[in-house]
C-alpha atoms as a PDB file:
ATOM      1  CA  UNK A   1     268.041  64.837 110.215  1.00  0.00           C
ATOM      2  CA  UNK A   2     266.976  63.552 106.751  1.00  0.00           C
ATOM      3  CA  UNK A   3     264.053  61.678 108.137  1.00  0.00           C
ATOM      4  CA  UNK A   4     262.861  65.432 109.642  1.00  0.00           C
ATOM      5  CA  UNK A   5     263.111  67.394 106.725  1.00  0.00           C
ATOM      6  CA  UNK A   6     261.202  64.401 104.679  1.00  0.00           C
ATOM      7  CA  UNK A   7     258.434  64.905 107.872  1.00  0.00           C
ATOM      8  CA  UNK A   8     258.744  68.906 107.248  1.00  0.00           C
ATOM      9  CA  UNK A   9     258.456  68.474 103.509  1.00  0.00           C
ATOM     10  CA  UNK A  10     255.325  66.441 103.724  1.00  0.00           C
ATOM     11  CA  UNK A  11     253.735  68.708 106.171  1.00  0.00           C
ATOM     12  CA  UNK A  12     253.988  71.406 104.118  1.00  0.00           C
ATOM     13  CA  UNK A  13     252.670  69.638 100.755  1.00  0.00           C
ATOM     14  CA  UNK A  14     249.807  68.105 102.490  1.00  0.00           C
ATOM     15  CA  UNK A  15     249.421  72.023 104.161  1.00  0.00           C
ATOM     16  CA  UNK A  16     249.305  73.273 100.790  1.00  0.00           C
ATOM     17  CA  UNK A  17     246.998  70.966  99.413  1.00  0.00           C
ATOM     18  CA  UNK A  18     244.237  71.964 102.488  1.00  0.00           C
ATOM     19  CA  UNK A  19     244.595  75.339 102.030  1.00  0.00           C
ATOM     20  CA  UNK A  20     245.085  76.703  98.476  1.00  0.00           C
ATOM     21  CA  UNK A  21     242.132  77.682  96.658  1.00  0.00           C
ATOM     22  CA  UNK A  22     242.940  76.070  93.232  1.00  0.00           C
ATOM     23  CA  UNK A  23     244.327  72.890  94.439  1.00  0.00           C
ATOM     24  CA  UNK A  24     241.523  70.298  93.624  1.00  0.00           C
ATOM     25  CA  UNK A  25     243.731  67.353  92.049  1.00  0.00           C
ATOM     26  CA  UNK A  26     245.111  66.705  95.417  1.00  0.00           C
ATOM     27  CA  UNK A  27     247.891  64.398  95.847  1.00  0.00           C
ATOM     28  CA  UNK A  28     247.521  63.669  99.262  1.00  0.00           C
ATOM     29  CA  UNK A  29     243.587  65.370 100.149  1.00  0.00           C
ATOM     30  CA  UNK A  30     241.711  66.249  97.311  1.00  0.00           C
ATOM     31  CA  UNK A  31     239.085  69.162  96.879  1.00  0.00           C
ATOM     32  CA  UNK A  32     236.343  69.529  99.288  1.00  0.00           C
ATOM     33  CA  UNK A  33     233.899  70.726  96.951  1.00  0.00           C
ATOM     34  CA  UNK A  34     231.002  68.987  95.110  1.00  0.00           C
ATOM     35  CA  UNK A  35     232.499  68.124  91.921  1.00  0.00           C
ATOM     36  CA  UNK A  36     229.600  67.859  89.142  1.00  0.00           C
ATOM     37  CA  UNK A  37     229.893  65.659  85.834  1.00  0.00           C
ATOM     38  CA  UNK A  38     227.197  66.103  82.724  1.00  0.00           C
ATOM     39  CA  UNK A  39     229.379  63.509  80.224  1.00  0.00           C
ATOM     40  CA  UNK A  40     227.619  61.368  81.115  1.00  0.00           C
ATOM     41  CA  UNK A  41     224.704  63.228  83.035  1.00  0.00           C
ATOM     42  CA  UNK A  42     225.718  61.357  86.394  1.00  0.00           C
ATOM     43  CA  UNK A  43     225.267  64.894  88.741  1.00  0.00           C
ATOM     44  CA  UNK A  44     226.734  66.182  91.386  1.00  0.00           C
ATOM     45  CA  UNK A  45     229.357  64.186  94.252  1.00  0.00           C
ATOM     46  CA  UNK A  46     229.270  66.231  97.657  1.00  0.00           C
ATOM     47  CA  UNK A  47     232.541  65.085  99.835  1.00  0.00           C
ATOM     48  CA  UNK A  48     230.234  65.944 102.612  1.00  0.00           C
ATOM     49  CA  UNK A  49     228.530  63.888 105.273  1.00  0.00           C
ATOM     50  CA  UNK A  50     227.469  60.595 104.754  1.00  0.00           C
ATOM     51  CA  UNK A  51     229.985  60.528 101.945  1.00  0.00           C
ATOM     52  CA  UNK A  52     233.015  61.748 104.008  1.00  0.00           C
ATOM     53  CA  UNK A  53     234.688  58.735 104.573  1.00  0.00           C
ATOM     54  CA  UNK A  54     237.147  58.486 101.729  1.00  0.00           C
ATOM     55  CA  UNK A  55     239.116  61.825 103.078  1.00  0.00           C
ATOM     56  CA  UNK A  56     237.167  63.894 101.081  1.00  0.00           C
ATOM     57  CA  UNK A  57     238.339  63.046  98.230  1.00  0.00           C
ATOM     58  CA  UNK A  58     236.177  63.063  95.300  1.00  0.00           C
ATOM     59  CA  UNK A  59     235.610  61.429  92.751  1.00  0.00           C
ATOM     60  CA  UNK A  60     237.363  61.166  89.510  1.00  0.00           C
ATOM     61  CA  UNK A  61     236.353  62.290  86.343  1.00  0.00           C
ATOM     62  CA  UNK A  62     234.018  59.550  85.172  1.00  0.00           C
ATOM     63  CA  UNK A  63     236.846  59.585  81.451  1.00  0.00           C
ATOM     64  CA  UNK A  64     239.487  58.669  84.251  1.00  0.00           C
ATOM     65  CA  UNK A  65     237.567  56.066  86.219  1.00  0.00           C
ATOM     66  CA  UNK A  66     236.511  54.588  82.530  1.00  0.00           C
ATOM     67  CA  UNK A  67     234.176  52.265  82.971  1.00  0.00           C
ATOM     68  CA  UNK A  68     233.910  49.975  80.147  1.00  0.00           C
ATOM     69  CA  UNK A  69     230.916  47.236  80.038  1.00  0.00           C
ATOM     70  CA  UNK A  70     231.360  43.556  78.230  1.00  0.00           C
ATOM     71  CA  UNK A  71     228.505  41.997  77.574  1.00  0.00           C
ATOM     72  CA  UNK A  72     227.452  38.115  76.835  1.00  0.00           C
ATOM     73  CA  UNK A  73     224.619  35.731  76.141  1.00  0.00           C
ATOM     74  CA  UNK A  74     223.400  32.902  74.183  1.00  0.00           C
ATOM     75  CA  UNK A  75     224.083  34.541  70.934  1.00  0.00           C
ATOM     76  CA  UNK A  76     227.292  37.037  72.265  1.00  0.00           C
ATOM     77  CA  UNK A  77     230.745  35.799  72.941  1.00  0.00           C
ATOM     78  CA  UNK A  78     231.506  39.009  74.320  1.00  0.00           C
ATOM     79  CA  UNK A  79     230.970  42.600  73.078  1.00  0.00           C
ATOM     80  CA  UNK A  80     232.775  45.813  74.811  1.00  0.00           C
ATOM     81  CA  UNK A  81     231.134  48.764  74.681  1.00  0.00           C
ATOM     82  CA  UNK A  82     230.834  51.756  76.888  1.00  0.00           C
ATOM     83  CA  UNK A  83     228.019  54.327  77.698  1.00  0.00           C
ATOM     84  CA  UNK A  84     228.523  56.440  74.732  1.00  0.00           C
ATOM     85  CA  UNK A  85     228.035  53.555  72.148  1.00  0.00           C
ATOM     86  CA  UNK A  86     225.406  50.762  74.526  1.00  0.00           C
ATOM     87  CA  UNK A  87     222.248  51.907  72.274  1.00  0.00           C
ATOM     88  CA  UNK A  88     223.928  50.672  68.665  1.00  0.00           C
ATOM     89  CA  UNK A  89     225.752  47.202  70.932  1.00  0.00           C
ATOM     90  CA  UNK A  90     222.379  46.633  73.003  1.00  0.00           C
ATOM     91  CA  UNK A  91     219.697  47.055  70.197  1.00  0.00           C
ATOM     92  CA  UNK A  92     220.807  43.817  68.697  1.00  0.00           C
ATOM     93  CA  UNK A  93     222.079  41.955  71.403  1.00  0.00           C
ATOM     94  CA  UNK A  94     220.184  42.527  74.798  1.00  0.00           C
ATOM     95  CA  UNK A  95     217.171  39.906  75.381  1.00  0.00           C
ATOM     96  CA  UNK A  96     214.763  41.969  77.142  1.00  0.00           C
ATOM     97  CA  UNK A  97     212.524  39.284  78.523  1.00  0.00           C
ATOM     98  CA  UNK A  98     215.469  37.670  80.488  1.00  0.00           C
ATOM     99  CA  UNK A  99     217.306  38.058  83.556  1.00  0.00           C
ATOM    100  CA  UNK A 100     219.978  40.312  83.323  1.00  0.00           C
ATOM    101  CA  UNK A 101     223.220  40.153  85.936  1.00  0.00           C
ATOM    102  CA  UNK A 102     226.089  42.732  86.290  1.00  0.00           C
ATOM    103  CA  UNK A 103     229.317  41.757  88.049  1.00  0.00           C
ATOM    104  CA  UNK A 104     231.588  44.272  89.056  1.00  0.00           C
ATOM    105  CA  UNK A 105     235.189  43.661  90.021  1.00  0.00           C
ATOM    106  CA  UNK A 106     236.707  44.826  93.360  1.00  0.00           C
ATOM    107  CA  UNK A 107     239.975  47.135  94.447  1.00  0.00           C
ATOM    108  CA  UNK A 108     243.225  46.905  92.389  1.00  0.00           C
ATOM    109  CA  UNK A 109     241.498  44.397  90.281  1.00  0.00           C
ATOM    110  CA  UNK A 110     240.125  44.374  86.547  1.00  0.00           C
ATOM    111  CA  UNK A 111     237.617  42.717  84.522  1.00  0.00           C
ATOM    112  CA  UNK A 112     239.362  39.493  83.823  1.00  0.00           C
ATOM    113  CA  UNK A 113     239.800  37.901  87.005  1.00  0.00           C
ATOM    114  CA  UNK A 114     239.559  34.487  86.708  1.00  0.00           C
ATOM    115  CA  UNK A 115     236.703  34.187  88.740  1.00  0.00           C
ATOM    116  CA  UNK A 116     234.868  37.083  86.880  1.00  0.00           C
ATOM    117  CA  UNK A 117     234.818  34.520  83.710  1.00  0.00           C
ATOM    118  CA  UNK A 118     233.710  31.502  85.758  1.00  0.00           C
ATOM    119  CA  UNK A 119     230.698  32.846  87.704  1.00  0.00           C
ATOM    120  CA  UNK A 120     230.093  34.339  83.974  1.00  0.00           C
ATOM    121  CA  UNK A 121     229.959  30.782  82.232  1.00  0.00           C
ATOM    122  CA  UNK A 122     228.588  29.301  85.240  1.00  0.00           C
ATOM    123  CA  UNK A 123     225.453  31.595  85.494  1.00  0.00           C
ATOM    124  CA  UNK A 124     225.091  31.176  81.145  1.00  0.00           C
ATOM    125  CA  UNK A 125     224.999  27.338  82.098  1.00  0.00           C
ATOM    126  CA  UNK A 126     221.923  27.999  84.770  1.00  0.00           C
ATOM    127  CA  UNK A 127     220.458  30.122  82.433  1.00  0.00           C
ATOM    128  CA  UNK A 128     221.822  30.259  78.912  1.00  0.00           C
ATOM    129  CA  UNK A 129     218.982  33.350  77.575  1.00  0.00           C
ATOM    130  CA  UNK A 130     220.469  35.444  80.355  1.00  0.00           C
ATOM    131  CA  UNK A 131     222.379  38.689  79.760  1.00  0.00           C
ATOM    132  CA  UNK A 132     225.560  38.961  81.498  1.00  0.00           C
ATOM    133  CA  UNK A 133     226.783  42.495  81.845  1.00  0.00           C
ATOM    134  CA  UNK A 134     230.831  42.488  82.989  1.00  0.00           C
ATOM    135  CA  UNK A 135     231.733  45.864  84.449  1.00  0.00           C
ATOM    136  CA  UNK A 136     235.452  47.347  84.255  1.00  0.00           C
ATOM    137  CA  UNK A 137     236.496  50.205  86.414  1.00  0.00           C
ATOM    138  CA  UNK A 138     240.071  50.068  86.511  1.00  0.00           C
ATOM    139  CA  UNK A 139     240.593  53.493  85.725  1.00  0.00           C
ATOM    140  CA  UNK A 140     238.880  54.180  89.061  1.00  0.00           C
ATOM    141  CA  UNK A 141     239.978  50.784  91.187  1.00  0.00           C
ATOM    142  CA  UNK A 142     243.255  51.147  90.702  1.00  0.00           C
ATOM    143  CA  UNK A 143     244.745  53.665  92.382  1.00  0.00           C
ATOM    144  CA  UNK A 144     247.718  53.526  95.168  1.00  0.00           C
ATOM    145  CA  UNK A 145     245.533  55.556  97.350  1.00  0.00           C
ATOM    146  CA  UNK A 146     242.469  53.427  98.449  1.00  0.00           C
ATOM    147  CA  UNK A 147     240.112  56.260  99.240  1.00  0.00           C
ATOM    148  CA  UNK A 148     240.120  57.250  95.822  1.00  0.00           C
ATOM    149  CA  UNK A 149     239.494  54.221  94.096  1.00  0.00           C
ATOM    150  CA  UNK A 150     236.319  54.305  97.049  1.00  0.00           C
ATOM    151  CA  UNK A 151     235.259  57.686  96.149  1.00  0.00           C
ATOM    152  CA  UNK A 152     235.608  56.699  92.293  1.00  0.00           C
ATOM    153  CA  UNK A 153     233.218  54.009  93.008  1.00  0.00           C
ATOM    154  CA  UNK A 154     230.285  56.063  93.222  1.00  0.00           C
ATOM    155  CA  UNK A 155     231.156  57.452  89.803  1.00  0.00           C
ATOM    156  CA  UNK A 156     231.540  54.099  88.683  1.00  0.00           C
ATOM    157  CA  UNK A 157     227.666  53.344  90.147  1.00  0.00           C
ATOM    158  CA  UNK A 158     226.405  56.068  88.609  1.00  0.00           C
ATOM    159  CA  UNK A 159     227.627  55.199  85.165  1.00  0.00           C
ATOM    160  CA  UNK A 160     226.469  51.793  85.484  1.00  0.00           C
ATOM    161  CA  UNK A 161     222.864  52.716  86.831  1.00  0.00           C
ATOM    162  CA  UNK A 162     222.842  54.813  83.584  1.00  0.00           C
ATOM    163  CA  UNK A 163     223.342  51.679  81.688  1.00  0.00           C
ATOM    164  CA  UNK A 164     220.961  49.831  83.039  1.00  0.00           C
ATOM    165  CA  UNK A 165     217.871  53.143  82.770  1.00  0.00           C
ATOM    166  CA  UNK A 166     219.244  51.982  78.684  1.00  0.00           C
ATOM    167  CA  UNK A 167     218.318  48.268  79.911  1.00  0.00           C
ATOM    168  CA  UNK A 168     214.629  49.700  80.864  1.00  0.00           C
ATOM    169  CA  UNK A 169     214.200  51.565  77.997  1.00  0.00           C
ATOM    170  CA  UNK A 170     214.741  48.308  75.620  1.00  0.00           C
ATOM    171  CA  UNK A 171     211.873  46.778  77.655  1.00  0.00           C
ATOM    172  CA  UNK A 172     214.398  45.246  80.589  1.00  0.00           C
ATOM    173  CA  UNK A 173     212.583  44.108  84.062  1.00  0.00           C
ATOM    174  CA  UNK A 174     214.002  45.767  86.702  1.00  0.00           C
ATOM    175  CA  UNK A 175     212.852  43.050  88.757  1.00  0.00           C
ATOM    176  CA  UNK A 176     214.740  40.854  87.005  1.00  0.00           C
ATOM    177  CA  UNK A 177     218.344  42.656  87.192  1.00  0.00           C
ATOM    178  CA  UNK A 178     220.683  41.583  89.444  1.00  0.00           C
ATOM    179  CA  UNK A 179     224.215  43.311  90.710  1.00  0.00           C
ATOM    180  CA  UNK A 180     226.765  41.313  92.325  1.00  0.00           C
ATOM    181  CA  UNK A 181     230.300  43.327  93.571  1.00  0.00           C
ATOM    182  CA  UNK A 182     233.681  41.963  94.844  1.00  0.00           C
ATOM    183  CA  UNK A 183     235.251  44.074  97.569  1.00  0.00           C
ATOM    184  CA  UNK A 184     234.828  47.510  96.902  1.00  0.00           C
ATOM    185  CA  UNK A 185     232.638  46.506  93.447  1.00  0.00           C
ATOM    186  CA  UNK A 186     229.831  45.820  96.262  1.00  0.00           C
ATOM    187  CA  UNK A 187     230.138  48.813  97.306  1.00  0.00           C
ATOM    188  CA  UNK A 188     229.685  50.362  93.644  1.00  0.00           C
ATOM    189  CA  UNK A 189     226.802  47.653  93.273  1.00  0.00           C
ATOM    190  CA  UNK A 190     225.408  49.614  96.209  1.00  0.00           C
ATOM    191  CA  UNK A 191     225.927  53.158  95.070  1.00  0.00           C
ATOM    192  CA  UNK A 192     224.183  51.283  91.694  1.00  0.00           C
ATOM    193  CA  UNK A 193     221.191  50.199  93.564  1.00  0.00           C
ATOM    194  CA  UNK A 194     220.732  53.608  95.622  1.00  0.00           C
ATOM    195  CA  UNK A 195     220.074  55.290  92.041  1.00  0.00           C
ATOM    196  CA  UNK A 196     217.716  53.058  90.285  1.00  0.00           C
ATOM    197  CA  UNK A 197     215.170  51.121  92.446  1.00  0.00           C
ATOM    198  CA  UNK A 198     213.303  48.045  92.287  1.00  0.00           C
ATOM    199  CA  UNK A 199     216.030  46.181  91.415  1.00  0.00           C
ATOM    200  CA  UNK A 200     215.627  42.396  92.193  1.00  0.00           C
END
């Protein structure tokens, strides 16, 4: 008898949630409309086809999904930043005529996996002018729900193909960038890729 009215209960939330105008923070199926975001200018996210695999939920606000960037070379330890502030962090730091790499952390995780900092120092010891760009997400990765950490990650894609148009701008290659993604982080390095080409 419990175990029905639990059944009933949820029916009727997860009714609720499809069918009342207002209800776009869904707990169990979010809004079906396009949500837009213009802090940052990352446009519009349709939950429609080919991006109707998450439930059609959309994506977070990009302040909730937060992604947060930590950058290192030769001459940087490590430097956080975000979007707001890269222009004062990157006019010093960034070495324009090198290769540049982002790594970008997968589902449930955050930016300091272990081996986040090893394939870090390991690509600095190839290459020790390179710029290594460490992505964090958590904000949008962690959630108990997987399809909305995987509908966050295009916001997180976005963000970070913002970052690197900032990369161009200093003089950056796009040739010469590379994005590598753990679990769901490959799929943001996709969604990264789909919004600035020519990326090596």
């Amino acid at each position: 008898m419990v175990l029905q009215s639990v059944a009933a209960g949820l029916l009727v939330i997860l009714v609720v949630e499809l069918t009342l105008p207002g209800s776009c923070s869904g707990w169990l199926v979010s809004s079906r409309r396009t949500k837009c975001y213009e802090q940052p200018p990352i446009g519009c996210f349709p939950t429609t086809y080919p991006y109707n695999n998450t439930g059609r939920r959309a994506p977070q606000r990009p302040s909730v999904v937060n992604v947060q960037f930590f950058f290192f070379n030769s001459g940087v330890s490590s430097t956080m930043f975000n979007y707001d502030n890269a222009d004062q962090v990157l006019a010093n730091t960034y070495n324009s005529s090198a290769k540049t790499v982002v790594i970008i952390h997968g589902y449930l995780e955050n930016s300091d996996r272990p081996w986040i900092r090893q394939l870090g120092t390991e690509l600095l010891q190839k290459d020790s002018h390179m710029n290594v760009v460490v992505v964090s997400w958590v904000g949008g990765s962690r959630n108990l729900i997987y399809f909305q950490s995987a509908a966050n990650a295009r916001v997180a894609g976005a963000v970070i193909a913002l970052l690197l148009e900032k990369l161009v701008v200093l003089g950056g290659d796009r040739s010469k960038f590379h994005v590598i993604g753990f679990s769901l982080g490959a799929h943001v390095a996709g969604y990264v890729v789909s919004r600035l080409r020519g990326i090596g």
